[in-house]
N, C-alpha and C. Protein backbone atom coordinates (compact mmCIF):
# COMPACT_ATOMS: atom_id res chain seq x y z
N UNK A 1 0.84 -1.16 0.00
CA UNK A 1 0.00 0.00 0.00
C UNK A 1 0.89 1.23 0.00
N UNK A 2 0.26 2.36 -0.66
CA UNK A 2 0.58 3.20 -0.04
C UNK A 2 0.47 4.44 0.46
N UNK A 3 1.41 4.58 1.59
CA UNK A 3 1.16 5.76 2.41
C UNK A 3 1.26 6.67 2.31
N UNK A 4 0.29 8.03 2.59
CA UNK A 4 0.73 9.32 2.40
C UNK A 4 0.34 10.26 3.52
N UNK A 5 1.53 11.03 3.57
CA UNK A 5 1.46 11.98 4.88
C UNK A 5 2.11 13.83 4.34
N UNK A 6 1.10 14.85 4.82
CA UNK A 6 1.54 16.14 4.59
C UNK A 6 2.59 15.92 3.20
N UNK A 7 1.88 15.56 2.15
CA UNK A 7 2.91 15.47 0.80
C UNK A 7 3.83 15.09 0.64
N UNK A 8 4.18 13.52 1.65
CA UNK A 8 5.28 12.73 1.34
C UNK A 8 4.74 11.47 1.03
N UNK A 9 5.23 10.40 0.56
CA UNK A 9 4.49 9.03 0.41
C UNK A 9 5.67 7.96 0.30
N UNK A 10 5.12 6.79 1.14
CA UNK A 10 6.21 5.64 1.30
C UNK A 10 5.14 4.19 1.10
N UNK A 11 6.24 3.50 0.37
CA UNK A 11 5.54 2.16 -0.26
C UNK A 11 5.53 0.80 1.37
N UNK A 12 4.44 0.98 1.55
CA UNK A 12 4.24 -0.17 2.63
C UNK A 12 4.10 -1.63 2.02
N UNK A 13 4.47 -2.98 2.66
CA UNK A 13 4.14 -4.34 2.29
C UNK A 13 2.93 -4.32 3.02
N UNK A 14 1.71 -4.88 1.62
CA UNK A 14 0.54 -5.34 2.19
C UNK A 14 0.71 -6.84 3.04
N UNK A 15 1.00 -7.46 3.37
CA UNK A 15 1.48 -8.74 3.64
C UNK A 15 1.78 -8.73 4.98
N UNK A 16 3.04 -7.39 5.29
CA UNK A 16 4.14 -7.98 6.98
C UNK A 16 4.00 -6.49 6.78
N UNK A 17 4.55 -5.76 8.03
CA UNK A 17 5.14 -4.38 8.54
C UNK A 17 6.35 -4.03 8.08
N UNK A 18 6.36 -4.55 6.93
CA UNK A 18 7.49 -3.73 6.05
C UNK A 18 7.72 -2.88 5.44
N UNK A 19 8.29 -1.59 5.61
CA UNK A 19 7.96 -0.20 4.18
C UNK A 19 9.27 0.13 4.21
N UNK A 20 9.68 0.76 2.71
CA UNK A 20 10.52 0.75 2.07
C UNK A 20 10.96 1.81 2.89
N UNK A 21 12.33 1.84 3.35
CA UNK A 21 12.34 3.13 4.23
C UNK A 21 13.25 4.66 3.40
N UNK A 22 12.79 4.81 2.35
CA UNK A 22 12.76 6.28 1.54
C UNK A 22 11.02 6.86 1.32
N UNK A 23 11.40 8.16 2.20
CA UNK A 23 9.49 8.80 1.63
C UNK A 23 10.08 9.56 0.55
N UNK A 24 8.94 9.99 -0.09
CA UNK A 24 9.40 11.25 -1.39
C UNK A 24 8.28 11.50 -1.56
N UNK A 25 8.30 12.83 -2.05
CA UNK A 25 7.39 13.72 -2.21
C UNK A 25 6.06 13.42 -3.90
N UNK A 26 5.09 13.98 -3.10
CA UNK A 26 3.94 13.52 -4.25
C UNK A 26 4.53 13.14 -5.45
N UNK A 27 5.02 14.21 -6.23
CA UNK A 27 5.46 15.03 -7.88
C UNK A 27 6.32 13.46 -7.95
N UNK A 28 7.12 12.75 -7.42
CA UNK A 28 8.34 11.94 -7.73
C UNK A 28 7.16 10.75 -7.38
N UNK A 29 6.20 10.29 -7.41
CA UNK A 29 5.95 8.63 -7.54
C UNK A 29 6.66 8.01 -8.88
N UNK A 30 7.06 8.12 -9.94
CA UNK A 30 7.50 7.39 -10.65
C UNK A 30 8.93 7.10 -10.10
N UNK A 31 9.71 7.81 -9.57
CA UNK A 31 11.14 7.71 -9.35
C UNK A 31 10.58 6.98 -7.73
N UNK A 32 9.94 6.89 -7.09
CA UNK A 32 9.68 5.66 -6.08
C UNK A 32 9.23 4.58 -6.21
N UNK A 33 8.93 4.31 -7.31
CA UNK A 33 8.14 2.73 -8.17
C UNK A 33 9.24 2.27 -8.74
N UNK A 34 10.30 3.15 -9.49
CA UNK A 34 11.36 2.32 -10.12
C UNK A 34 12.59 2.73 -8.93
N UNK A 35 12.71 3.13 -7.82
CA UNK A 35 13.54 2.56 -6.69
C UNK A 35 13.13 1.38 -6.12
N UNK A 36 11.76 1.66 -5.62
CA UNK A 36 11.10 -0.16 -4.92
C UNK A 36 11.12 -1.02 -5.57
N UNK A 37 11.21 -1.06 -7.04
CA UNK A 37 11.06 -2.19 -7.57
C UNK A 37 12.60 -3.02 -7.91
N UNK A 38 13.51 -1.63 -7.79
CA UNK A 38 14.91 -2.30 -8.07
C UNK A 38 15.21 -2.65 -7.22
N UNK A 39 15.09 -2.55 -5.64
CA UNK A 39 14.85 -2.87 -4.74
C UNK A 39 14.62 -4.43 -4.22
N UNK A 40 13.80 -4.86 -5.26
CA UNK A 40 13.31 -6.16 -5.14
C UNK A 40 11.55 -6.40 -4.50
N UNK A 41 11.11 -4.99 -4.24
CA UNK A 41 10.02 -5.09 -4.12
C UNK A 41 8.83 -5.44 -5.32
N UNK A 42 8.31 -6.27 -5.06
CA UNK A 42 6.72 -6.57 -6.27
C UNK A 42 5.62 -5.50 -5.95
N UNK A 43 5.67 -5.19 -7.25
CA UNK A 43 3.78 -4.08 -7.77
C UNK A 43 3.40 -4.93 -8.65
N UNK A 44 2.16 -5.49 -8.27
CA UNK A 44 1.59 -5.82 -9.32
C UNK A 44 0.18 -5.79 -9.54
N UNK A 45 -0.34 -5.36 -10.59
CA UNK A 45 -1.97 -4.74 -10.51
C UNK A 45 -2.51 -6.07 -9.76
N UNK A 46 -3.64 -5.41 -9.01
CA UNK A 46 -4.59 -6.28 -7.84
C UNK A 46 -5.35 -7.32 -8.71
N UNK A 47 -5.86 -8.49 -8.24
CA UNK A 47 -7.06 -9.20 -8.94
C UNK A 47 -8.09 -8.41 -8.58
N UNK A 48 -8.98 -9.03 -8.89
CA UNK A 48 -10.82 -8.76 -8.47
C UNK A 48 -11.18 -8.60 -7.46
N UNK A 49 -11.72 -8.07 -6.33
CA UNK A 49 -11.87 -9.04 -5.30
C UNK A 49 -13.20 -10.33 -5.80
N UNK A 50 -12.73 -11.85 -4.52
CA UNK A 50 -13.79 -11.87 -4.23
C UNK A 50 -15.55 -11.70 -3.92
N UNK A 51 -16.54 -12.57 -4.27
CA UNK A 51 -17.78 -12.55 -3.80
C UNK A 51 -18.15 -11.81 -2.46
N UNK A 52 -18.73 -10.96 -2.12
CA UNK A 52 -18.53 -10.58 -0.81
C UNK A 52 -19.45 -11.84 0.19
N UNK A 53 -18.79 -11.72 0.99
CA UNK A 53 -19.27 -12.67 2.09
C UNK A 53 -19.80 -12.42 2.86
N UNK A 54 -21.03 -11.38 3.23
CA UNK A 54 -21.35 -10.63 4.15
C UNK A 54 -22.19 -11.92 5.31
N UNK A 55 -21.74 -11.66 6.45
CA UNK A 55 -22.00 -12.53 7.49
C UNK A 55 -22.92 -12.01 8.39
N UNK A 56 -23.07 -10.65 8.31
CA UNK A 56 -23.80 -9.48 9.41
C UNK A 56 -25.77 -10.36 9.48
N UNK A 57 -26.00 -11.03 8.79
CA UNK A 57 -27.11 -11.24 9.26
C UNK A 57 -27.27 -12.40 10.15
N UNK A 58 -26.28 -13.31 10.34
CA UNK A 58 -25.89 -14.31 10.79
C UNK A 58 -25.45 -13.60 12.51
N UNK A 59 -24.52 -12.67 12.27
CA UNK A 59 -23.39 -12.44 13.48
C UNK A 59 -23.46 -10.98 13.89
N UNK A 60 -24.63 -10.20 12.95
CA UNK A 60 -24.26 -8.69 13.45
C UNK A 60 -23.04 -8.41 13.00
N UNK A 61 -23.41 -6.55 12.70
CA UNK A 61 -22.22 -5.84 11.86
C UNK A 61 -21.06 -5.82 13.02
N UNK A 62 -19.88 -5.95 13.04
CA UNK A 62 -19.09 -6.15 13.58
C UNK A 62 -18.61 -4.18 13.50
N UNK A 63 -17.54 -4.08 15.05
CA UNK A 63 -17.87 -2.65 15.14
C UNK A 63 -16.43 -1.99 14.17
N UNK A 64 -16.47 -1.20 14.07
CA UNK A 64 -15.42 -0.35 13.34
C UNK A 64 -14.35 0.72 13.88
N UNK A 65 -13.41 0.31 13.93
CA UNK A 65 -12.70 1.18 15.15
C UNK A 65 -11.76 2.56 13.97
N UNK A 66 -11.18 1.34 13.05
CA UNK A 66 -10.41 2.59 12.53
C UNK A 66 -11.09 2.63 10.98
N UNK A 67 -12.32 2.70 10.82
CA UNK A 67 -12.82 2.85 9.66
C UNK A 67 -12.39 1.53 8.70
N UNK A 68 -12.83 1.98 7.30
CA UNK A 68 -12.42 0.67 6.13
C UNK A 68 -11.14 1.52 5.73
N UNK A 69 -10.05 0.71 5.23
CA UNK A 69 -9.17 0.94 4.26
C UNK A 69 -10.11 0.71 3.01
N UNK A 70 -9.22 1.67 2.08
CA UNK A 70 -9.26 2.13 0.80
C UNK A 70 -9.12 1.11 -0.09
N UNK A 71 -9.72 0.31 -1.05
CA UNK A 71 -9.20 -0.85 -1.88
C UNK A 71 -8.31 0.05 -3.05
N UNK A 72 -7.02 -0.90 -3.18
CA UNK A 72 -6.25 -0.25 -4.09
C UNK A 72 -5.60 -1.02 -5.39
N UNK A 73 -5.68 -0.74 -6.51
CA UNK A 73 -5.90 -1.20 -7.73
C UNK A 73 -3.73 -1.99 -7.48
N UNK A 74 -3.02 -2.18 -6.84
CA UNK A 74 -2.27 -2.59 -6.76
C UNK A 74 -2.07 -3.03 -5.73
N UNK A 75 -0.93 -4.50 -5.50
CA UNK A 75 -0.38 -4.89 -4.70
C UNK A 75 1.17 -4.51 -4.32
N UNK A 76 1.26 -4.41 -2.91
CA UNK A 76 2.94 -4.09 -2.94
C UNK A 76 3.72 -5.04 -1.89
N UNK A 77 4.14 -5.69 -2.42
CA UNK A 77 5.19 -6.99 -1.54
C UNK A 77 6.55 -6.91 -1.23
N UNK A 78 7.30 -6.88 -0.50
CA UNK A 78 8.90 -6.80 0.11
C UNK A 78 9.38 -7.86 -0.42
N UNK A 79 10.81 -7.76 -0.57
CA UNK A 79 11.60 -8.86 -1.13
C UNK A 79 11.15 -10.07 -0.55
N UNK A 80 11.13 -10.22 0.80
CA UNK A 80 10.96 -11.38 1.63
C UNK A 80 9.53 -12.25 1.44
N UNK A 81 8.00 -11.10 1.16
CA UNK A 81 7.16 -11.84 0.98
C UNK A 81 6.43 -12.02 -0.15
N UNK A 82 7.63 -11.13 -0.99
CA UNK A 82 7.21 -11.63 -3.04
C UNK A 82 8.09 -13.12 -3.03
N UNK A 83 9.29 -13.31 -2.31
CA UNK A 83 9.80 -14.88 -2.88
C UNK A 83 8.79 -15.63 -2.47
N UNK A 84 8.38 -15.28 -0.93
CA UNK A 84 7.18 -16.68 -0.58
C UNK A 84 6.72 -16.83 -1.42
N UNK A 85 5.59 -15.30 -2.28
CA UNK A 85 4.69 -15.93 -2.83
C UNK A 85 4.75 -16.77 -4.19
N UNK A 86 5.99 -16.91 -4.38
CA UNK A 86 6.83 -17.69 -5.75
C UNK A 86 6.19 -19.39 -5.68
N UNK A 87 5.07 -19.85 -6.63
CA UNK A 87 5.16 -21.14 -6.06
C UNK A 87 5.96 -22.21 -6.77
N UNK A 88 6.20 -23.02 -5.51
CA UNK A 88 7.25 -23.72 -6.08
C UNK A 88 9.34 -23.60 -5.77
N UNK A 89 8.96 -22.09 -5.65
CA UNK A 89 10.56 -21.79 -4.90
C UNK A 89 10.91 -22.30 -4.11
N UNK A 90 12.24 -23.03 -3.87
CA UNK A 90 12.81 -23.60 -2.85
C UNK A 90 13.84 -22.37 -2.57
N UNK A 91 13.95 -22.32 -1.24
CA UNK A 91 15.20 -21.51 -0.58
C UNK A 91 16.09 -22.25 -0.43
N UNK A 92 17.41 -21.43 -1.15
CA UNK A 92 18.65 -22.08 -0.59
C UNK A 92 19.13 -22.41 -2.42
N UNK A 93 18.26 -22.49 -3.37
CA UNK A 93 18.77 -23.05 -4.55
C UNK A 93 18.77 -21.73 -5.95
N UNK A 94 19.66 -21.85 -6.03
CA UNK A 94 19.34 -20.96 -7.59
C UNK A 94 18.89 -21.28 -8.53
């Protein structure tokens, strides 16, 4: 995901508590997409979501503390949890 604060913005891992630790300013997102990505970080446009599964008539709306996040037309993964999602990769082999 990512984050933006008073006109700076930093690429967070949707996955773990990982963010790329350079912010930069609005005007420069392209020069922060091709740092994270040389980086070894994965962008890659989002799927669909899912059917929604709404359960609230079953269980009641469940309460909301910090509002909904924003759905965002991309994914952003850290080196560590773009290899996981590699299937088939073994660690340790080239």
């Amino acid at each position: 995901m990512i984050e933006r604060h008073e006109g700076r913005q930093q690429i967070v891992c949707d996955t773990c508590p990982a963010s790329f630790p350079k912010t930069y300013a609005d005007a420069d997102f392209a020069i922060m997409v091709a740092d994270v990505k040389a980086a070894g970080w994965s962008i890659r446009k989002a799927l669909p979501d899912a059917a929604p599964r709404d359960t609230a008539d079953l269980f009641g709306k469940a309460p909301s503390v910090a509002g909904k996040a924003q759905a965002q037309p991309y994914t952003h993964k850290c080196p560590s949890c773009a290899s996981e999602a590699i299937p088939g990769r073994q660690e340790g082999l080239l």
